[in-house]
PDB file of N, CA and C in Angstrom:
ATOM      1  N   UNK A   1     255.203  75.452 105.974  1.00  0.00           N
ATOM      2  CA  UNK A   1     253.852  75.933 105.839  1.00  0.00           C
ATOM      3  C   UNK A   1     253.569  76.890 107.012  1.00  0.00           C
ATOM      4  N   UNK A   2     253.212  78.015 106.847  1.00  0.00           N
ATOM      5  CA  UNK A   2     252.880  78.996 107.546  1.00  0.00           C
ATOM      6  C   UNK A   2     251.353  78.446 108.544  1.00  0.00           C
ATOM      7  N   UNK A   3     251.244  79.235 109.584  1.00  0.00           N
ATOM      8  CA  UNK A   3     250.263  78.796 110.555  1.00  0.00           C
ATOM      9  C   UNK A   3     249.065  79.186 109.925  1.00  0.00           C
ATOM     10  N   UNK A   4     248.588  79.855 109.047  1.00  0.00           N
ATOM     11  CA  UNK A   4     247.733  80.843 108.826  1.00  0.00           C
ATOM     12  C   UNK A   4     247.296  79.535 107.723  1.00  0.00           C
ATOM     13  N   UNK A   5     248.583  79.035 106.888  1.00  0.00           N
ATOM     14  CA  UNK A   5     248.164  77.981 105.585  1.00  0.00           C
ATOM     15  C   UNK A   5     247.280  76.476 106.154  1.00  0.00           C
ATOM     16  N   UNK A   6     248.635  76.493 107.305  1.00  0.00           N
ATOM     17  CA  UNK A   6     247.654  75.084 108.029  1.00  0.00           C
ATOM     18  C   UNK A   6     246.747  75.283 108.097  1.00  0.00           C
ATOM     19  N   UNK A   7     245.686  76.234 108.976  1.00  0.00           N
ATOM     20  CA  UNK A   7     244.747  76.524 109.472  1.00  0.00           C
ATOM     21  C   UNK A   7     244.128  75.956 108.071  1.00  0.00           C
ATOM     22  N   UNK A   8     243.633  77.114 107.254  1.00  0.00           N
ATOM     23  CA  UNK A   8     242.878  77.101 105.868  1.00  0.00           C
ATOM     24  C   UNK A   8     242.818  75.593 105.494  1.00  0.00           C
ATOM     25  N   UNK A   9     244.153  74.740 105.389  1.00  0.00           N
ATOM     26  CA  UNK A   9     244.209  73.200 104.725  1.00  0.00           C
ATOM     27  C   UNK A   9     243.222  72.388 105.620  1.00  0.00           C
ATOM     28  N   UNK A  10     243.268  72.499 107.349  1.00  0.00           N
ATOM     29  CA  UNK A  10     242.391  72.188 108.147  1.00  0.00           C
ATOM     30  C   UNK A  10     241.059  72.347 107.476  1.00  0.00           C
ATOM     31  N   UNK A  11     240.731  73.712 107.729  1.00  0.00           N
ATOM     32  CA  UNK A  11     239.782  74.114 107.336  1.00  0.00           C
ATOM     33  C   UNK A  11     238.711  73.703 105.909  1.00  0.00           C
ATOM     34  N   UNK A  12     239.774  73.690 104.851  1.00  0.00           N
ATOM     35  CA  UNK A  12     239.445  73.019 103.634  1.00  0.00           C
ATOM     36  C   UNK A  12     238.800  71.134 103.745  1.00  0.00           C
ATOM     37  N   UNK A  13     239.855  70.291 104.986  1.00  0.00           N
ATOM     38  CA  UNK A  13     239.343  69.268 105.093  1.00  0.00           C
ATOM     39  C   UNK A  13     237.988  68.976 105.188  1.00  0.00           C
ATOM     40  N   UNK A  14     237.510  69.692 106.031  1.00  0.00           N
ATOM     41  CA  UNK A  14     235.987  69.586 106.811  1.00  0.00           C
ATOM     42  C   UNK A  14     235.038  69.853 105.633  1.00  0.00           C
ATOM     43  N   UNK A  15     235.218  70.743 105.195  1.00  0.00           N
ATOM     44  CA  UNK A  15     234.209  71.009 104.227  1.00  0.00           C
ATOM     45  C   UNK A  15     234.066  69.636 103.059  1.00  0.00           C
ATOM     46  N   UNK A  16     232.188  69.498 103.005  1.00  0.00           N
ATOM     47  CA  UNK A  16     231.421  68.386 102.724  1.00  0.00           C
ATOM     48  C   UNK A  16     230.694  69.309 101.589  1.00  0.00           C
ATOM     49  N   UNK A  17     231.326  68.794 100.306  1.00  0.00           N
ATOM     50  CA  UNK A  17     230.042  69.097  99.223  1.00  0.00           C
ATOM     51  C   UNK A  17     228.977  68.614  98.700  1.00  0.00           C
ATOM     52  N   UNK A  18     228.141  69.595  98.025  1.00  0.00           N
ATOM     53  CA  UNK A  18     227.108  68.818  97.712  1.00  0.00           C
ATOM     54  C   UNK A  18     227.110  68.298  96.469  1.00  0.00           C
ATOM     55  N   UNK A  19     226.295  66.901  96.036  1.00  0.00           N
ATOM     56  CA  UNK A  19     226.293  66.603  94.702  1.00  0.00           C
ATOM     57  C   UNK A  19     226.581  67.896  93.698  1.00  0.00           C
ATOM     58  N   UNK A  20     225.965  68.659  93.896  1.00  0.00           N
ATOM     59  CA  UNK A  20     225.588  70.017  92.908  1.00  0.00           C
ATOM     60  C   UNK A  20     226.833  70.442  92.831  1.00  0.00           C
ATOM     61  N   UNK A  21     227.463  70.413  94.139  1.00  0.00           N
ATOM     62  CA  UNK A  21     228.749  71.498  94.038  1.00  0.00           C
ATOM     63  C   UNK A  21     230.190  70.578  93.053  1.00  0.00           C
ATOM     64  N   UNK A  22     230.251  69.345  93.944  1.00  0.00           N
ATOM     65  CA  UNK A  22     230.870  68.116  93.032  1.00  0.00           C
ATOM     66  C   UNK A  22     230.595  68.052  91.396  1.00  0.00           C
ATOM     67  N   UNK A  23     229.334  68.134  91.111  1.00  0.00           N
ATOM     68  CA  UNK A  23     228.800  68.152  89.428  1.00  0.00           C
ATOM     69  C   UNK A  23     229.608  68.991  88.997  1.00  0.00           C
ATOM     70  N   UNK A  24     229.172  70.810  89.317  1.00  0.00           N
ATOM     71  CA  UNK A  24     230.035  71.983  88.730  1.00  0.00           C
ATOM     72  C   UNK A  24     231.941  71.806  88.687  1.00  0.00           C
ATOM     73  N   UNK A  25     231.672  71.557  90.023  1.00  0.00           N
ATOM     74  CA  UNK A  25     233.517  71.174  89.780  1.00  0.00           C
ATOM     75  C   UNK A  25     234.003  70.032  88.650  1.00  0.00           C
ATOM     76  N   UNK A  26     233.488  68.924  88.647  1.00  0.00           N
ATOM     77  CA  UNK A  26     233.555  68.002  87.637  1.00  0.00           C
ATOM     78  C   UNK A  26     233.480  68.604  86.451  1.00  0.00           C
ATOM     79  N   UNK A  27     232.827  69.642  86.107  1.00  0.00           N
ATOM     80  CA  UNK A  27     232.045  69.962  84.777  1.00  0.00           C
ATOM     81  C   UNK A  27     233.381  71.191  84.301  1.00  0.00           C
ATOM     82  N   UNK A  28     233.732  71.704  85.456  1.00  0.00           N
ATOM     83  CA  UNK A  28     234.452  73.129  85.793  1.00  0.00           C
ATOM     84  C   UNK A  28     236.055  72.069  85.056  1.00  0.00           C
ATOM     85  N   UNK A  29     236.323  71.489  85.667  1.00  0.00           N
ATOM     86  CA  UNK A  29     237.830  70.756  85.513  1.00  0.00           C
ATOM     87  C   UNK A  29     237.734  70.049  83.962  1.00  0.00           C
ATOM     88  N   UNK A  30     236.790  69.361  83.611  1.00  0.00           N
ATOM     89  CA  UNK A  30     236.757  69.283  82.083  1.00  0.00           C
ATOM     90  C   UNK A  30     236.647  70.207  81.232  1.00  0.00           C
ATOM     91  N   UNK A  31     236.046  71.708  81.236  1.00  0.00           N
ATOM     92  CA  UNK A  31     236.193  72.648  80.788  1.00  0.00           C
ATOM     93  C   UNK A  31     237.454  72.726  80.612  1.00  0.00           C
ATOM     94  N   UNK A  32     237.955  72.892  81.531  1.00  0.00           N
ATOM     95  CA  UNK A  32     239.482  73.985  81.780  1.00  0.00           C
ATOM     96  C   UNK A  32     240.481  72.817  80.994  1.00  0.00           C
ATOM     97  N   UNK A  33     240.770  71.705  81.212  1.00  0.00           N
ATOM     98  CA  UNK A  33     241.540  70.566  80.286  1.00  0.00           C
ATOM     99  C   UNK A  33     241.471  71.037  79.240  1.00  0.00           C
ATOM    100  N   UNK A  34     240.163  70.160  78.692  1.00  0.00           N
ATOM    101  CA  UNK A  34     239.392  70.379  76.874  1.00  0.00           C
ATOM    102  C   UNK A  34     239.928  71.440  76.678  1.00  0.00           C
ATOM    103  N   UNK A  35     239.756  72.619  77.466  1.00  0.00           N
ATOM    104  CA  UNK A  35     239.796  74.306  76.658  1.00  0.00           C
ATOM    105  C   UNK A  35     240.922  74.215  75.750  1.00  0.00           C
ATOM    106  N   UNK A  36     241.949  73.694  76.743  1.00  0.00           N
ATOM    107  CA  UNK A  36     243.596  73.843  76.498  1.00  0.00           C
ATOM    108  C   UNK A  36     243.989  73.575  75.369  1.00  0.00           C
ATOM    109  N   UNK A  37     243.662  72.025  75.013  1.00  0.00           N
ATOM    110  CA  UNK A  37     243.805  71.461  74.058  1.00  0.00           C
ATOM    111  C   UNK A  37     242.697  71.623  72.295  1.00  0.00           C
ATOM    112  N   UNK A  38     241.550  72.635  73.023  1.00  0.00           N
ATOM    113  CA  UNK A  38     240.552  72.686  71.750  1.00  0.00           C
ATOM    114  C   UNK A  38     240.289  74.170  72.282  1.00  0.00           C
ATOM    115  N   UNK A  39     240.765  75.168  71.641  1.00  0.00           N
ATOM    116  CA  UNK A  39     240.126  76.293  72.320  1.00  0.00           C
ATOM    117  C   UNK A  39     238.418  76.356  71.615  1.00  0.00           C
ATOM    118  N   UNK A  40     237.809  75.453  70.881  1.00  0.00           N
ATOM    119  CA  UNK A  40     236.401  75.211  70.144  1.00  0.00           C
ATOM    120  C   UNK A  40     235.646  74.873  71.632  1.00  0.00           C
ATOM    121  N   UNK A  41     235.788  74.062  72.399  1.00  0.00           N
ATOM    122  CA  UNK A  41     235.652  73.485  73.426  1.00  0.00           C
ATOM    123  C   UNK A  41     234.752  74.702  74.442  1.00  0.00           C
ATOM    124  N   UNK A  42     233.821  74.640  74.179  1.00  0.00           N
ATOM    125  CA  UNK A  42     232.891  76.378  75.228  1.00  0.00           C
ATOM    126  C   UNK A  42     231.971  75.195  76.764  1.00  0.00           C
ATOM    127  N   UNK A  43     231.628  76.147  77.944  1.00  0.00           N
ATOM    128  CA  UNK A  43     231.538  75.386  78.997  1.00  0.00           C
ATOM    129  C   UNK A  43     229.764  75.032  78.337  1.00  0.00           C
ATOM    130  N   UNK A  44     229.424  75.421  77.402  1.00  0.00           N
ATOM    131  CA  UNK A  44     228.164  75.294  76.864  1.00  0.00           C
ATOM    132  C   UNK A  44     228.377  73.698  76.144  1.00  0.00           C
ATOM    133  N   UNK A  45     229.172  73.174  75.589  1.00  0.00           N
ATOM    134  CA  UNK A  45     229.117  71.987  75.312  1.00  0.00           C
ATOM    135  C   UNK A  45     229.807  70.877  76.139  1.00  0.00           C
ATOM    136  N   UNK A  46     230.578  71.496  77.379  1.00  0.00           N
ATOM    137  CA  UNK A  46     230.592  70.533  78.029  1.00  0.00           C
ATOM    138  C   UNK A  46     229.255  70.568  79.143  1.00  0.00           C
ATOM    139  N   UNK A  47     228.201  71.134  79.313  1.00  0.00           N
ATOM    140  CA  UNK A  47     227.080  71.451  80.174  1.00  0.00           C
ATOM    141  C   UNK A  47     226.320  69.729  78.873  1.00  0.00           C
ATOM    142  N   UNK A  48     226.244  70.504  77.792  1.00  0.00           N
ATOM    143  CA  UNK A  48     225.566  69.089  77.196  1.00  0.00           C
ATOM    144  C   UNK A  48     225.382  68.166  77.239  1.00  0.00           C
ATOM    145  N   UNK A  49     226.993  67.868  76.966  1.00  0.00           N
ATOM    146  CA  UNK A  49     227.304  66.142  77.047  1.00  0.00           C
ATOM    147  C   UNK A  49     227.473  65.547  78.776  1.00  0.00           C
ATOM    148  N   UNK A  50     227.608  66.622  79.299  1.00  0.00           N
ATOM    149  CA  UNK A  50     227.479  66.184  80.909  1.00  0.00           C
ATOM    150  C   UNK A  50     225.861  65.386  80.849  1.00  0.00           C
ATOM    151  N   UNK A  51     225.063  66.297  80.592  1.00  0.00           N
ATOM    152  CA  UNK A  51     223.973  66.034  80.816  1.00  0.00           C
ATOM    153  C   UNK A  51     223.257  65.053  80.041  1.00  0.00           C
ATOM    154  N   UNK A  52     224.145  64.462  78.750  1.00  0.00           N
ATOM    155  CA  UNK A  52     223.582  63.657  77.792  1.00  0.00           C
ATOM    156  C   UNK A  52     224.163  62.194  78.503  1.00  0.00           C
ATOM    157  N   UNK A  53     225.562  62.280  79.432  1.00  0.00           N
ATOM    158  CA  UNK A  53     225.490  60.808  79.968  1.00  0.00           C
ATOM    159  C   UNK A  53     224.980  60.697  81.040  1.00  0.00           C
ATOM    160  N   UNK A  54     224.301  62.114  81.600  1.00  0.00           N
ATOM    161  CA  UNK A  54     223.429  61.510  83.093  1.00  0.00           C
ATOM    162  C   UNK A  54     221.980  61.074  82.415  1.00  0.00           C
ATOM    163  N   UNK A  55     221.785  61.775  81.478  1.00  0.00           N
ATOM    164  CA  UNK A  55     220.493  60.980  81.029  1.00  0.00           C
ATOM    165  C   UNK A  55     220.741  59.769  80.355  1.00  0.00           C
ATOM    166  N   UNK A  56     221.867  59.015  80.042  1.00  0.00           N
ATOM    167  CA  UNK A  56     222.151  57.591  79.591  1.00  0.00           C
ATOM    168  C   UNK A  56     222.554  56.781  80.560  1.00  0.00           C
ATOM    169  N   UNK A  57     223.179  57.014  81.908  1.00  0.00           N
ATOM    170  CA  UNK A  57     223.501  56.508  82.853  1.00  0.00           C
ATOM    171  C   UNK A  57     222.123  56.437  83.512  1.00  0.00           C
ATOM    172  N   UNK A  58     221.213  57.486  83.738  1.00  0.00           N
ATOM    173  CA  UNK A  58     219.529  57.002  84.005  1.00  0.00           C
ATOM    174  C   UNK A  58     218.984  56.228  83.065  1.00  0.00           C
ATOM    175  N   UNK A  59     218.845  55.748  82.185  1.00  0.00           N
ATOM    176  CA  UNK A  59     218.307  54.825  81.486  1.00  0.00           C
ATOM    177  C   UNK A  59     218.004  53.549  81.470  1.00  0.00           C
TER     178      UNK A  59
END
């Protein structure tokens, strides 16, 4: 690993996300799976059902 890579991997450690940023990534990585396997699969219906089990998990 180059000095320049360490640095960045360092760098990458520290960083603290926010719920918000965690959600999109969560939301971002099921997109990109699903896509693969269903190209039907748009980030518009996984935005949905994201949001249909946070409103069932609030319940």
């Amino acid at each position: 690993m180059t000095d320049r890579l360490r640095a960045l991997v360092e760098r990458a450690r520290e960083v603290q996300m926010s719920a918000a940023d965690r959600e999109e990534q969560r939301r971002t990585f099921a997109y990109g799976n699903t896509h693969i396997e269903n190209r039907y699969i748009t980030r518009e219906i996984v935005d949905e059902q994201a949001e249909s089990l946070d409103v069932n998990k609030n319940s």
